[in-house]
Protein backbone atom coordinates (compact mmCIF):
# COMPACT_ATOMS: atom_id res chain seq x y z
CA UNK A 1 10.41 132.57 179.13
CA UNK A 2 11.21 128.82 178.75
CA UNK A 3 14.16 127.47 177.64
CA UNK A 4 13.91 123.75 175.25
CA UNK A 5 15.77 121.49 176.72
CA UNK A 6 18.27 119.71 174.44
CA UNK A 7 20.06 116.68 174.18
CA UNK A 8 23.14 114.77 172.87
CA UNK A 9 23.81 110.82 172.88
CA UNK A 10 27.24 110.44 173.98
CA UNK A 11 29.10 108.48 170.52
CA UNK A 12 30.08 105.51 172.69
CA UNK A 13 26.03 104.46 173.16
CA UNK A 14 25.28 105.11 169.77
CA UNK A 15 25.26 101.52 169.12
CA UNK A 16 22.39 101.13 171.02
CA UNK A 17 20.30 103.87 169.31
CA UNK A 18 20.73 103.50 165.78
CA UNK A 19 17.79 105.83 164.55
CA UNK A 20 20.09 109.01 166.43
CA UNK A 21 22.61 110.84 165.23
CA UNK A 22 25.45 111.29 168.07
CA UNK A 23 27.36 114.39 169.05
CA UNK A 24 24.36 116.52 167.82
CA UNK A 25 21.89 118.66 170.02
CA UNK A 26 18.43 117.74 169.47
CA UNK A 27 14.98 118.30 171.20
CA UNK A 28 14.88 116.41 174.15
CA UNK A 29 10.84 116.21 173.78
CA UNK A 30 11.07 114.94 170.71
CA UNK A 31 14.12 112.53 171.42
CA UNK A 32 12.49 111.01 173.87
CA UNK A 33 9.09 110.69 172.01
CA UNK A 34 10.70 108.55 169.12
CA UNK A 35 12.81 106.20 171.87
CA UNK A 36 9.48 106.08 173.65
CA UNK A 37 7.81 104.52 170.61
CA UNK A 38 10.48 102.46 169.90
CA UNK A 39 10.27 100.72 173.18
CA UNK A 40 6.87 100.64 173.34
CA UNK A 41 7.22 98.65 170.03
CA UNK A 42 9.39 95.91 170.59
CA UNK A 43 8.89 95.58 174.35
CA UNK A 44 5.44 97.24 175.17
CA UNK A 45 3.86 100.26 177.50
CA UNK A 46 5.46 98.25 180.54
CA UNK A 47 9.13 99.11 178.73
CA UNK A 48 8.51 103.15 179.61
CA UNK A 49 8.22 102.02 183.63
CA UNK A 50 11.59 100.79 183.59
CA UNK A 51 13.89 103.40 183.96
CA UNK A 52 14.04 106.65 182.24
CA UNK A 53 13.54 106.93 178.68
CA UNK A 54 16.76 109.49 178.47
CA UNK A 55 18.86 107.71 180.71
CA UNK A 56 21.85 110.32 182.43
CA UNK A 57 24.99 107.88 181.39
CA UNK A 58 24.18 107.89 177.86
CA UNK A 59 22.98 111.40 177.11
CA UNK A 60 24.35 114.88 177.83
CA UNK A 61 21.28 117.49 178.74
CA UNK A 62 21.54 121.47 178.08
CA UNK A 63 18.70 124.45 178.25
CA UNK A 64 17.12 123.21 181.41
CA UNK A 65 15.53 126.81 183.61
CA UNK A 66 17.64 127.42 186.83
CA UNK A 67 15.52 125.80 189.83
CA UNK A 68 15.01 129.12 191.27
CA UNK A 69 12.89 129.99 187.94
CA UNK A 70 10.88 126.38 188.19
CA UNK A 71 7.45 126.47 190.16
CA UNK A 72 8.13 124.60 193.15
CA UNK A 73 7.21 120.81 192.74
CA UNK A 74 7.30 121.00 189.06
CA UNK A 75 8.93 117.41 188.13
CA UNK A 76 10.90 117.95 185.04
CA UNK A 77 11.39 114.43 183.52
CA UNK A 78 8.59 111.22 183.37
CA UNK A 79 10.19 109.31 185.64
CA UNK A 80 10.29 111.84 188.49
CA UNK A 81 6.56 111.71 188.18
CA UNK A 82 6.21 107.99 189.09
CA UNK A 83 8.55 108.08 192.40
């Protein structure tokens, strides 16, 4: 049983993503799909290996399994899959 993991822009970064609606839970997949193709837009595929596309300070996360219900080495986010 898998839990979606959801997320929430924090209202003071909602300046910088105008296409989100803050202080609402939303997919995180598909969140991070439309900021994804946003970047990828204005700055390029080399924009998605600079940092994560969900960064921590500006989103709040919910849903996520407990670890000890994750397959061991199972990366959760993109960017733990390049380090």
């Amino acid at each position: 049983m898998a839990l979606q993991r959801e997320v929430r822009l924090k209202p003071e970064f909602a300046h910088l993503y105008p296409e989100l609606r803050s202080g609402s839970w939303e997919s995180a997949a598909a969140i991070a799909e439309a900021i994804a193709e946003r970047r990828v837009r204005q700055h390029g595929y080399v924009s998605l290996g600079k940092g994560r596309v969900l960064p921590d300070i500006h989103f709040e996360f919910r849903g996520e399994l407990p670890k000890s219900a994750q397959p061991p080495g199972q990366r959760r986010r993109l960017a733990d899959r390049l380090t």
